[in-house]
Protein backbone atom coordinates (compact mmCIF):
# COMPACT_ATOMS: atom_id res chain seq x y z
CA UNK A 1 0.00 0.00 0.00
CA UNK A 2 1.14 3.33 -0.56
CA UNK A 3 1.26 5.99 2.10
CA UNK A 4 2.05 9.85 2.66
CA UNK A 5 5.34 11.79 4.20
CA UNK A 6 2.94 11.83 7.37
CA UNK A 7 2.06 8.46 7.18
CA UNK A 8 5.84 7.24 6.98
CA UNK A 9 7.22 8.80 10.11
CA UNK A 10 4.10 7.85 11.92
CA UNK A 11 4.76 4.34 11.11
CA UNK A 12 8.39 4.26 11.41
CA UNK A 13 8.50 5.85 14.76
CA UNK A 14 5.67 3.25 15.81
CA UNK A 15 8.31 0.52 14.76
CA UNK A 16 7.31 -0.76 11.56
CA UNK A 17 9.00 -0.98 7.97
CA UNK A 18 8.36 1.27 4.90
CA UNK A 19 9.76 1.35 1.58
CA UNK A 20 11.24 4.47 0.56
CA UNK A 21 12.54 6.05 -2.41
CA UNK A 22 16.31 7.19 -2.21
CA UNK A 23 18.47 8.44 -5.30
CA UNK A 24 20.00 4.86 -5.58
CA UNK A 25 17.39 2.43 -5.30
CA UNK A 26 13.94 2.62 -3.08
CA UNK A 27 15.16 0.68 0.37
CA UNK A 28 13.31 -1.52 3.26
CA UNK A 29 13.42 0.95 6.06
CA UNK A 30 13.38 1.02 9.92
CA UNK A 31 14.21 2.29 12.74
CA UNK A 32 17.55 1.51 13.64
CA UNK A 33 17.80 1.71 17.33
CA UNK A 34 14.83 -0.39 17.01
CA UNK A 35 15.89 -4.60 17.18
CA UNK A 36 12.63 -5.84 16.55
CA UNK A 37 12.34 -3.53 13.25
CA UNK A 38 15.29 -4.67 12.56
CA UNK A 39 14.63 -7.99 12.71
CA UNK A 40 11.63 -7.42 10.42
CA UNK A 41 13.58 -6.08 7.51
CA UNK A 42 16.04 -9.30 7.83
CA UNK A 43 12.59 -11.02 7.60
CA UNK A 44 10.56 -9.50 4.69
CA UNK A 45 13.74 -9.55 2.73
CA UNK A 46 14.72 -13.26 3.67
CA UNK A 47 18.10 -11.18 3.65
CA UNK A 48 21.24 -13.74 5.98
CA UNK A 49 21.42 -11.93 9.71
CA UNK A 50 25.10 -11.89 8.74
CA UNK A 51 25.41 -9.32 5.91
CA UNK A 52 24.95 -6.05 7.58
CA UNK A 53 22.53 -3.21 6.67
CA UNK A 54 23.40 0.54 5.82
CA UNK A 55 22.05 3.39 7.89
CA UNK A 56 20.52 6.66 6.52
CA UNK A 57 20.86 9.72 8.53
CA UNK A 58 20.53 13.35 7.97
CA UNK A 59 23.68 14.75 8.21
CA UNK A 60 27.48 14.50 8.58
CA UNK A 61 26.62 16.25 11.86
CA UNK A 62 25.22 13.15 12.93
CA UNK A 63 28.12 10.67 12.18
CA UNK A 64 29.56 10.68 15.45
CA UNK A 65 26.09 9.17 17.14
CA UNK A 66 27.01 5.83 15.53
CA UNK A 67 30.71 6.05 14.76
CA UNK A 68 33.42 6.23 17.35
CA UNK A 69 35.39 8.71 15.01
CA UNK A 70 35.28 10.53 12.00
CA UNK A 71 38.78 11.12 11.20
CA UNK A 72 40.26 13.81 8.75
CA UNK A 73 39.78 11.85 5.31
CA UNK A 74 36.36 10.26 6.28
CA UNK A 75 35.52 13.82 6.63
CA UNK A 76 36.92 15.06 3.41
CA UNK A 77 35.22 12.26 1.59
CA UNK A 78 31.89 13.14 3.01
CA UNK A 79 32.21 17.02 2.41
CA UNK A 80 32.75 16.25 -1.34
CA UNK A 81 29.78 12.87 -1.75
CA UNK A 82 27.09 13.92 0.71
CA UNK A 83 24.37 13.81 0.52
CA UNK A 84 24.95 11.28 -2.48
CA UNK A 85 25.35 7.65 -3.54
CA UNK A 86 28.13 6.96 -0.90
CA UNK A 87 27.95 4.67 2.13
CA UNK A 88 31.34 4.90 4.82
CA UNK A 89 31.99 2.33 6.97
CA UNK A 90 33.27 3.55 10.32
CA UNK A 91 34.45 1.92 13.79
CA UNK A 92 31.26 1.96 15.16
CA UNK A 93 29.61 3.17 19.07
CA UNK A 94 28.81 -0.21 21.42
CA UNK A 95 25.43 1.11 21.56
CA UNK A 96 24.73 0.48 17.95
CA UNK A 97 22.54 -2.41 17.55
CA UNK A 98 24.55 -5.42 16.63
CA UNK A 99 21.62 -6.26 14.15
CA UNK A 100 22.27 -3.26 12.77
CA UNK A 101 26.57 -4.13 12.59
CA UNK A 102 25.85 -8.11 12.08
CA UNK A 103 28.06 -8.21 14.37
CA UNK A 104 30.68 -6.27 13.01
CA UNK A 105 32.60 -3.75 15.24
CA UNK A 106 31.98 -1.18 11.81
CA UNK A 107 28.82 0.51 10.99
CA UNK A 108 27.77 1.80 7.39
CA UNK A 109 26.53 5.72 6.92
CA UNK A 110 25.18 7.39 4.31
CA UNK A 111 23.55 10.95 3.97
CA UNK A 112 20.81 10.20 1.06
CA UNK A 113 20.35 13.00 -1.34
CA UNK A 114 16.69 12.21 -2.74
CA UNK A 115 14.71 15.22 -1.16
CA UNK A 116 11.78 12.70 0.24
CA UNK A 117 14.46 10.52 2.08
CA UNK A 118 15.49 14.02 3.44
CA UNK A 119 12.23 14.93 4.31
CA UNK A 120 12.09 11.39 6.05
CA UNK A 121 14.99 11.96 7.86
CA UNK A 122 14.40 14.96 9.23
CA UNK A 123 10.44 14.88 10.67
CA UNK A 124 11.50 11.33 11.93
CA UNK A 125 14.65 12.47 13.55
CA UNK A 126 15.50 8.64 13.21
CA UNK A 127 18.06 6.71 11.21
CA UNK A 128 16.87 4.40 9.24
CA UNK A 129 18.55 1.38 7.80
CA UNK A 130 17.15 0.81 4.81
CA UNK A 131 18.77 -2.25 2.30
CA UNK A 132 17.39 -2.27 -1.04
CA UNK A 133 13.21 -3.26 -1.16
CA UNK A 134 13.54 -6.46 -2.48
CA UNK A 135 14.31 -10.15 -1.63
CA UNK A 136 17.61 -11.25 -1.02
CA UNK A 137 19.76 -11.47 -4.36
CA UNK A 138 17.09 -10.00 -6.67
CA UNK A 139 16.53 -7.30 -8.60
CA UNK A 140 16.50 -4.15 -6.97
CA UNK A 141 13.60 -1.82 -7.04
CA UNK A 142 14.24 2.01 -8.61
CA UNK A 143 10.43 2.76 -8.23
CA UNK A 144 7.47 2.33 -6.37
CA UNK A 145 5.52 -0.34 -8.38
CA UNK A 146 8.89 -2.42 -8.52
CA UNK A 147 8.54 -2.82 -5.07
CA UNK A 148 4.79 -3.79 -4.88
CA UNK A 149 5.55 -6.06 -7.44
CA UNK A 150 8.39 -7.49 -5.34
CA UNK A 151 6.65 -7.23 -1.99
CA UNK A 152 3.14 -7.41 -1.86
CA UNK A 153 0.53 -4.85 -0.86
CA UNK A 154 1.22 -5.46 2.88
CA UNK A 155 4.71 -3.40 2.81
CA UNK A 156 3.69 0.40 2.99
CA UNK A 157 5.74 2.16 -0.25
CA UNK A 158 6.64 5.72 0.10
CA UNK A 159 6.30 6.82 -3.54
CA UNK A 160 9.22 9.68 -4.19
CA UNK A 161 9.22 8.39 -7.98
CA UNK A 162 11.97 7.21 -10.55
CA UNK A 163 15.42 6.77 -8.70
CA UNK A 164 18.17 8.93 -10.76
CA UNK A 165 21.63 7.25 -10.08
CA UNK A 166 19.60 3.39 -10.31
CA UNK A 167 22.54 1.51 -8.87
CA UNK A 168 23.49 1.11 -5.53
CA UNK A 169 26.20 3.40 -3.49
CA UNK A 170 29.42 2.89 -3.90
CA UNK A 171 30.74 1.43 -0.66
CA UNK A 172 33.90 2.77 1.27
CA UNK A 173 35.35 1.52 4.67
CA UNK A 174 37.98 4.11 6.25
CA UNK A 175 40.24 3.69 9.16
CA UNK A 176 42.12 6.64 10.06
CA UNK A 177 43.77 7.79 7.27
CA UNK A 178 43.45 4.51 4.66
CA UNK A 179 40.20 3.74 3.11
CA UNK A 180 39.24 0.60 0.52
CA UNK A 181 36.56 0.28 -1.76
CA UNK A 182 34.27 -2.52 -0.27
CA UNK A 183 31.19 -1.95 -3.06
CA UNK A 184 31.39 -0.74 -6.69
CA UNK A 185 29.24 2.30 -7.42
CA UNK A 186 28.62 5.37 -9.66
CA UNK A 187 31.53 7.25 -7.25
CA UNK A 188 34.61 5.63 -8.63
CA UNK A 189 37.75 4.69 -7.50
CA UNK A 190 39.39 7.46 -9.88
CA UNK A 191 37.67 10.26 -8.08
CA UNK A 192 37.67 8.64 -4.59
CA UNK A 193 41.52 8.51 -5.00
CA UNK A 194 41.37 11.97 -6.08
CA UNK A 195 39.28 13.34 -3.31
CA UNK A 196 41.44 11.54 -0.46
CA UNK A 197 44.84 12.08 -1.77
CA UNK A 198 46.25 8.27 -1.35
CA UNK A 199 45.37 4.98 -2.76
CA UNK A 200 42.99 2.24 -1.25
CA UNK A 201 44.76 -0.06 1.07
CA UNK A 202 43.97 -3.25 0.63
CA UNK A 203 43.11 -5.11 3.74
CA UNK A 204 43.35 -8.79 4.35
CA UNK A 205 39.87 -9.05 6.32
CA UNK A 206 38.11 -5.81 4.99
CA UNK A 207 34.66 -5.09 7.16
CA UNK A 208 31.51 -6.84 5.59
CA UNK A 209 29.42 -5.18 3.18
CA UNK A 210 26.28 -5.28 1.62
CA UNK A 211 25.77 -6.42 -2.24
CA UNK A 212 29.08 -9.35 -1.86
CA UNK A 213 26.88 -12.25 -2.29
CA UNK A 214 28.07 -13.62 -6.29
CA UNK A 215 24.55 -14.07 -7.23
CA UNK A 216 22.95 -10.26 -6.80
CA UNK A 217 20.77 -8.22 -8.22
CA UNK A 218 19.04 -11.06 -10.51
CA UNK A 219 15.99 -11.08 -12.50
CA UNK A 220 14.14 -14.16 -11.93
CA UNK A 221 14.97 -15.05 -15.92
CA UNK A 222 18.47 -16.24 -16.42
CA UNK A 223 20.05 -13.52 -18.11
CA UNK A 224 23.73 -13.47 -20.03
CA UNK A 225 25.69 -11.14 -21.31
CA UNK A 226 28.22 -10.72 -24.59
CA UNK A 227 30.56 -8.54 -25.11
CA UNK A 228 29.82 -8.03 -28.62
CA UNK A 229 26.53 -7.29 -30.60
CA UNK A 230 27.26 -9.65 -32.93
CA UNK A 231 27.76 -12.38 -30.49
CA UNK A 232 24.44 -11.34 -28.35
CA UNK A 233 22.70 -11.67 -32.05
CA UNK A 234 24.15 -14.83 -32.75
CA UNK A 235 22.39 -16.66 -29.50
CA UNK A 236 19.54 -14.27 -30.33
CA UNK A 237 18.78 -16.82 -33.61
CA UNK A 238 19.33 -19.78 -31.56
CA UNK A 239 16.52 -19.26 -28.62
CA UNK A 240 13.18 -20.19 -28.71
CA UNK A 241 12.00 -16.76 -26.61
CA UNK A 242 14.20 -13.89 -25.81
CA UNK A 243 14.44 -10.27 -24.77
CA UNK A 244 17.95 -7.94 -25.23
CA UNK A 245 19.20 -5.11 -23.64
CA UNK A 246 21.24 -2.99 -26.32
CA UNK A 247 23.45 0.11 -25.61
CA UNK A 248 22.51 2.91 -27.47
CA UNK A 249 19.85 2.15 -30.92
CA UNK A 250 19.19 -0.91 -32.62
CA UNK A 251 16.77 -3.88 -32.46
CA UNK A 252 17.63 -7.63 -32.52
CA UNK A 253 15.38 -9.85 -34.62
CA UNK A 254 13.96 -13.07 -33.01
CA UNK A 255 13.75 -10.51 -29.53
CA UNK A 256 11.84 -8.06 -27.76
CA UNK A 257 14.29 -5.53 -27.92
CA UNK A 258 15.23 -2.63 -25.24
CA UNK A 259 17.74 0.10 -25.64
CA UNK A 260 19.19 2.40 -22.31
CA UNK A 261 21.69 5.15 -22.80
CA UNK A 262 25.19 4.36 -23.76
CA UNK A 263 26.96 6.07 -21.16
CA UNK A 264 27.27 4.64 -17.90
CA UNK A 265 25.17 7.53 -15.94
CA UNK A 266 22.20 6.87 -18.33
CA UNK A 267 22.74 3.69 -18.52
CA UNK A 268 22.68 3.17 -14.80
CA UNK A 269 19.82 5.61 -14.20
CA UNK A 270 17.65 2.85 -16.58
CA UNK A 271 19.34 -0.79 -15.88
CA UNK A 272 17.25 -1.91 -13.21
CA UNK A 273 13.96 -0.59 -14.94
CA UNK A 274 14.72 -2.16 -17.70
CA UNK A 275 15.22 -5.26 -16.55
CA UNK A 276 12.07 -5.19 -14.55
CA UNK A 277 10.44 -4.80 -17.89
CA UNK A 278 11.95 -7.69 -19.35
CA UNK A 279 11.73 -10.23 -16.83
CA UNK A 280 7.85 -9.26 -16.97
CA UNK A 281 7.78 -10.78 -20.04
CA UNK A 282 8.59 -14.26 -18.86
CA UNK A 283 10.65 -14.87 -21.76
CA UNK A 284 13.02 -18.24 -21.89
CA UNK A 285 16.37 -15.71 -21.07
CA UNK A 286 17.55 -12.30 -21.20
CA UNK A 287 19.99 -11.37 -23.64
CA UNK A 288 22.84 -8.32 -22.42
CA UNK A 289 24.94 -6.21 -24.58
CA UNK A 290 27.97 -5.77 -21.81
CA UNK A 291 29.30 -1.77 -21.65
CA UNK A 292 33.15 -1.89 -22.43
CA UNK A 293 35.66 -2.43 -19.19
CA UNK A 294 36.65 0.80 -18.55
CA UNK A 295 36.63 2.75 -15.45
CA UNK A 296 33.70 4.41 -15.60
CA UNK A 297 31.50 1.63 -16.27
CA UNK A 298 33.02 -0.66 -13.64
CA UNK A 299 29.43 -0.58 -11.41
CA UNK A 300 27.42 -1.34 -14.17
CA UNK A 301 29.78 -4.62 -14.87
CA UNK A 302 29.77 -5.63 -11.38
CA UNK A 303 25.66 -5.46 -11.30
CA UNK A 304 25.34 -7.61 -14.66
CA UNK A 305 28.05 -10.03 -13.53
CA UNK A 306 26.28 -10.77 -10.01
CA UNK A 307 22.55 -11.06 -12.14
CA UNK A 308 24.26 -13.46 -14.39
CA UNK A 309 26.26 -15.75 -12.08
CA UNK A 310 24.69 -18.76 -12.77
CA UNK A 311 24.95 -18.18 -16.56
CA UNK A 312 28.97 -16.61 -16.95
């Protein structure tokens, strides 16, 4: 069901979960601080107690209520990406909920920039985890319907409308003055790097992180990708039912064809929604034209790789 601003941080505050639109993709909220609403996203999303969820709050101002620090380049990096599409994971306060951690002595932030998560935010005065509004490993939602199609009517759906980035944040974990890339996003490495002034360290046990799991972000189709047109048109001819995702124009005979921008901010912006559409057609697989491996369209590999891991 679909309820109002009002509505939201009445329920919320009350305990209960509501799906809420973000810039990345809409996410399973809650209360934080609250265990059993905690518990209830874990539930609804059949999502492992073990992988831990990332908290919302207003502010940088507000860091230092869940983190233990918030050292000089954590600082920097959230002057330049907040509010935005990245999540920092930070030595985290006792008092925050080990359902919250999963156990992990880190916690994950992130300042939203969608102007209804703001709005959230701030009448709520809560933070709010909120993982992506879907079942564990599937496709995540960048609307409202996609998540009443994923969820049922029982799940109330703040509707703030179509998501712009459409992939998840990018994912950073920073101890005192190193950091490491933990989750791909649309914030690369390049202007991470850039923005802190050293490299990632690597570390040998880096903190857990949502989106690891190999099979992620999946369409209930199987779904494979090609690195060439020609290739992807090849299988095309060989399948009984199809649909393909092309970059840029073009349609592929023998499929329902779909085309998204190709460049990796349009194409991001459109690659869940898209694949909603196809896997609504309950075709025998989805065909994927694969961006080139560069840089900048890292996050959009790492998505299609996870959705196709029993395929590639």
């Amino acid at each position: 069901m679909q309820v109002n601003l009002a509505e939201a941080v009445a329920l919320l505050k009350a305990g209960h979960v509501v799906a809420i639109p973000t810039e990345t993709v809409y996410g399973l909220a809650a209360d934080a601080r609250n265990e059993s609403a905690l518990r209830e996203i874990y539930a609804i999303k059949e999502r492992p107690a073990h992988n831990p969820l990332i908290v919302h709050i207003g502010s940088s101002e507000q860091v230092l209520d869940w983190a233990t620090g918030f050292s000089e380049l954590a600082q920097k990096l959230a002057a330049v990406f907040w509010p935005g599409p990245l999540t920092l994971v930070l030595p985290a306060r006792s008092a925050v909920s080990s359902v919250v951690r999963a156990g992990e002595p880190t916690v994950a932030l992130r300042v939203p920039a969608h102007p209804v998560a703001q709005a959230l935010l701030q009448q709520s005065g809560l933070g709010l985890a909120a993982p992506s509004a879907n079942k564990y490993t599937q496709l995540s939602p960048t609307s409202a319907q996609h998540v009443l199609n994923g969820l049922g009517e029982a799940v109330p759906v703040l509707d703030g409308g179509a998501c712009q980035v459409g992939i998840e944040s990018t994912i950073v974990a920073v101890d005192g003055n190193q950091w490491q890339l933990l989750r791909l996003g649309m914030i690369t490495e390049v202007a991470l790097t850039a923005v802190a002034g050293v490299p990632q360290q690597i570390q040998l046990r880096p903190p857990k992180a949502p989106g690891q799991h190999l099979l992620h972000y999946s369409p209930q189709t199987p779904l494979q990708l090609f690195t060439s047109r020609a290739a992807l048109i090849d299988a095309a001819a060989r399948e009984n039912s199809c649909a393909a995702l092309l970059l840029g124009d073009g349609l592929i005979e023998h499929c329902t064809s779909f085309n998204v921008p190709n460049n990796p901010v349009g194409m991001a912006e459109k690659l869940y929604d898209t694949l909603h559409r196809m896997d609504a057609l309950h075709v025998e697989k989805l065909l994927i034209e694969a961006p080139p491996r560069t840089v900048e369209w890292l996050a959009i590999h790492d998505r299609l790789a996870r959705a196709s891991h029993s395929l590639n």
